[in-house]
Protein backbone atom coordinates (compact mmCIF):
# COMPACT_ATOMS: atom_id res chain seq x y z
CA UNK A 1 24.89 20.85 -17.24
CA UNK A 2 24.96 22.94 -14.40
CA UNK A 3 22.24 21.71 -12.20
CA UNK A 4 19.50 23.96 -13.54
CA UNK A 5 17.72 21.95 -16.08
CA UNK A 6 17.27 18.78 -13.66
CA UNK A 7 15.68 21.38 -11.16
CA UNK A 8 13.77 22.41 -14.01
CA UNK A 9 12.63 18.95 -14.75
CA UNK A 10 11.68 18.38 -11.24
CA UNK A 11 9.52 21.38 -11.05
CA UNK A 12 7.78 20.65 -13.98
CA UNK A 13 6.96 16.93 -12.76
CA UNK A 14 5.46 18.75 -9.35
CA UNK A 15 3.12 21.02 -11.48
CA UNK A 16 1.85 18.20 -13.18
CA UNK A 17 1.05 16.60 -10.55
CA UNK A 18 -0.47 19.86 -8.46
CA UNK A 19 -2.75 20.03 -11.79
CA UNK A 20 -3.86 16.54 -11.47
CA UNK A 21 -4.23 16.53 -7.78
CA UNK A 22 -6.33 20.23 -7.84
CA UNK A 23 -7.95 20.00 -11.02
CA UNK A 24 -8.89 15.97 -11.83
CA UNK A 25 -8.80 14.15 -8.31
CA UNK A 26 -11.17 15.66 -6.10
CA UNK A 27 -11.73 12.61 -3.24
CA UNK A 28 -9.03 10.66 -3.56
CA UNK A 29 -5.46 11.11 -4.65
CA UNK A 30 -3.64 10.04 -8.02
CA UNK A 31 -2.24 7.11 -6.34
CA UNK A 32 -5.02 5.63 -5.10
CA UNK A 33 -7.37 6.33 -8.71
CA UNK A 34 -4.35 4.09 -10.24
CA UNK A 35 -4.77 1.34 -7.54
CA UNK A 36 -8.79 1.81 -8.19
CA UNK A 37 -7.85 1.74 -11.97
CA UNK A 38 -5.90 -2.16 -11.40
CA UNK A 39 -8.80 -3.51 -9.17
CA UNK A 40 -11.02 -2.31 -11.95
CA UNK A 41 -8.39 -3.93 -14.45
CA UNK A 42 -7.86 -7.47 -12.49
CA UNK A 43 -11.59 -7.34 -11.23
CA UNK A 44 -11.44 -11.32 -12.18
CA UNK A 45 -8.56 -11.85 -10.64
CA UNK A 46 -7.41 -12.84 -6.59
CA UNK A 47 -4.63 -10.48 -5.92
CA UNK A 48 -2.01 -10.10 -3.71
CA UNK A 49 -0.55 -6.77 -2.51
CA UNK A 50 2.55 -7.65 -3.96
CA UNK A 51 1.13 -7.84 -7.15
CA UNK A 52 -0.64 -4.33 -7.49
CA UNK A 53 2.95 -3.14 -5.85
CA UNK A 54 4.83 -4.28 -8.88
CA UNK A 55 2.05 -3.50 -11.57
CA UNK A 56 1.77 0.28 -9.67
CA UNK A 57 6.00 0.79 -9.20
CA UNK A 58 5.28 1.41 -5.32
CA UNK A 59 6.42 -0.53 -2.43
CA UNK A 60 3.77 -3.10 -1.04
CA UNK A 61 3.34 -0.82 2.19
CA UNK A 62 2.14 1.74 -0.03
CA UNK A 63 -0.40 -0.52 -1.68
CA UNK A 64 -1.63 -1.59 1.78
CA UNK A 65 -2.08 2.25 2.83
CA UNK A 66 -3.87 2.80 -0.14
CA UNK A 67 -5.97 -0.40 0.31
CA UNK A 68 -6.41 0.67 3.69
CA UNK A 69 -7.59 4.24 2.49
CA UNK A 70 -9.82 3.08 0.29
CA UNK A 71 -11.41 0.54 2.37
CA UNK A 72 -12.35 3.41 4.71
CA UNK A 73 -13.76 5.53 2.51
CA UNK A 74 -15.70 2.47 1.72
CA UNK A 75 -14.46 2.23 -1.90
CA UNK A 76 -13.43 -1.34 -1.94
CA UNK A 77 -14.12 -4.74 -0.37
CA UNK A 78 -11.60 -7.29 0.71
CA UNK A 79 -12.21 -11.02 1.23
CA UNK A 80 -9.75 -13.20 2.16
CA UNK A 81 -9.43 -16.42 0.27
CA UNK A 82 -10.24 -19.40 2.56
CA UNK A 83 -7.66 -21.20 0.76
CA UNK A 84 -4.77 -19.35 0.38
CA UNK A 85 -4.81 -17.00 3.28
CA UNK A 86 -1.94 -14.78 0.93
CA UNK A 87 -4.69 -14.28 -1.64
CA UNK A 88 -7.20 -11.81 -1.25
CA UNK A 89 -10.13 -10.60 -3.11
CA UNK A 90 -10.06 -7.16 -3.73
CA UNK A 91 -12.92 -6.03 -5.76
CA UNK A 92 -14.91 -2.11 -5.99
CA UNK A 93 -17.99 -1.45 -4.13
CA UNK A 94 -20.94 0.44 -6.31
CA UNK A 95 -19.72 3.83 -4.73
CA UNK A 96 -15.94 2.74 -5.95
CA UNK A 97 -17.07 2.02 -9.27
CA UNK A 98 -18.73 5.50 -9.18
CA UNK A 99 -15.64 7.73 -8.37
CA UNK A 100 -13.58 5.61 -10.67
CA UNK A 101 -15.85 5.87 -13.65
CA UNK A 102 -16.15 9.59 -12.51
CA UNK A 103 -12.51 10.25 -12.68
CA UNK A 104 -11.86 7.77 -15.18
CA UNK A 105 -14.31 10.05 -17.25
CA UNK A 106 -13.02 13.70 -15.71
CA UNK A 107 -9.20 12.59 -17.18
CA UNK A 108 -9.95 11.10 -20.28
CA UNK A 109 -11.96 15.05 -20.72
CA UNK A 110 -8.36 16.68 -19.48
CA UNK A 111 -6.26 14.61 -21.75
CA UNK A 112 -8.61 15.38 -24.49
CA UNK A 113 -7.70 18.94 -24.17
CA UNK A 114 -3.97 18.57 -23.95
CA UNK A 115 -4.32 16.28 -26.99
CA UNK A 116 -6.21 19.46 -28.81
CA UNK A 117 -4.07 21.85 -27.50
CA UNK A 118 -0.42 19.43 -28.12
CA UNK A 119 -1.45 18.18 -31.34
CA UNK A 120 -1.36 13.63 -31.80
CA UNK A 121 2.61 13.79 -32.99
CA UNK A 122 3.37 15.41 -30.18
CA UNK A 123 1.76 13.97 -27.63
CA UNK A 124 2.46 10.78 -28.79
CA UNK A 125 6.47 11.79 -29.00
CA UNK A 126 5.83 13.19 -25.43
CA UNK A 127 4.51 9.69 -24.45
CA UNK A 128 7.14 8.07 -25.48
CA UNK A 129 10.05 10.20 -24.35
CA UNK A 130 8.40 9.84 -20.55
CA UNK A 131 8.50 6.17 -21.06
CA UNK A 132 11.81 6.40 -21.73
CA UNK A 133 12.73 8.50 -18.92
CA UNK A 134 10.83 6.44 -16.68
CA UNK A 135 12.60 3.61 -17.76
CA UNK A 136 16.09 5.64 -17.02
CA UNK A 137 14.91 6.62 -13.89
CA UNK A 138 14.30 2.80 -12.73
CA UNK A 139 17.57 1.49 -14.08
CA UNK A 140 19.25 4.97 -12.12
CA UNK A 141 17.37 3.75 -8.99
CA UNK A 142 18.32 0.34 -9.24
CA UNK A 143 22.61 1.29 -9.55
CA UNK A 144 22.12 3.86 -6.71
CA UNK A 145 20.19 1.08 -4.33
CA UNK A 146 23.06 -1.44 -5.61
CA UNK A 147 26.31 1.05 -4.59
């Protein structure tokens, strides 16, 4: 390999994401719909920050900016559990529960197409090959961050 199909790769990833970010997510980001998507997921749950970092693969300082965004676009609440001051209550407001269920609705309409348009097999065999390269890409991270 001479370089060119990892450059390749990394285009293609950007595209993606330019189509998601111009096309799906109109007032708010990918990152924070998939924070918005775990609140809605652990909605009976006290979470820490920590926790949404590890269940969204992003450092805890990115989960607080996002919490932080979304808080002032008034898209979430957070109370702080008397208790165990480390615990907090993060839970959608209406209008948060509106622009999820929006998008929520908006990708499950994209992926719809690229289903029609990919056929199941291979979007299924497309899933699964960018789980394993995800996968790869963690374990690569981890030996570079160890050396």
């Amino acid at each position: 390999m001479d370089g060119s199909e990892e450059l390749y790769l990394l285009e293609r990833i950007k595209e993606i994401q330019a189509i998601l970010y111009k096309d799906i997510f109109h007032d708010i980001s990918a990152g924070e719909f998939l924070t918005l998507h775990l609140i809605w997921k652990l909605r009976n749950e006290a979470v820490q920050t920590s926790r949404l970092a590890e269940l969204s693969h992003v450092s805890a300082q990115a989960v607080s900016r996002a919490l932080n965004i979304l808080e002032a676009k008034e898209l979430i609440r957070r109370e702080i559990n008397r208790a165990d001051r480390r615990s907090i209550r993060i839970s959608l407001t209406d209008k948060g529960l509106e622009v999820y269920e929006q998008d929520k609705q908006q990708i499950e309409a994209f992926l719809r197409c690229v289903r029609t348009d990919m056929g199941e097999e291979r979007l299924a065999t497309m899933i699964e090959l960018l789980q394993e390269f995800s996968q790869a890409c963690r374990r690569a991270a981890l030996q570079e961050s160890i050396s």
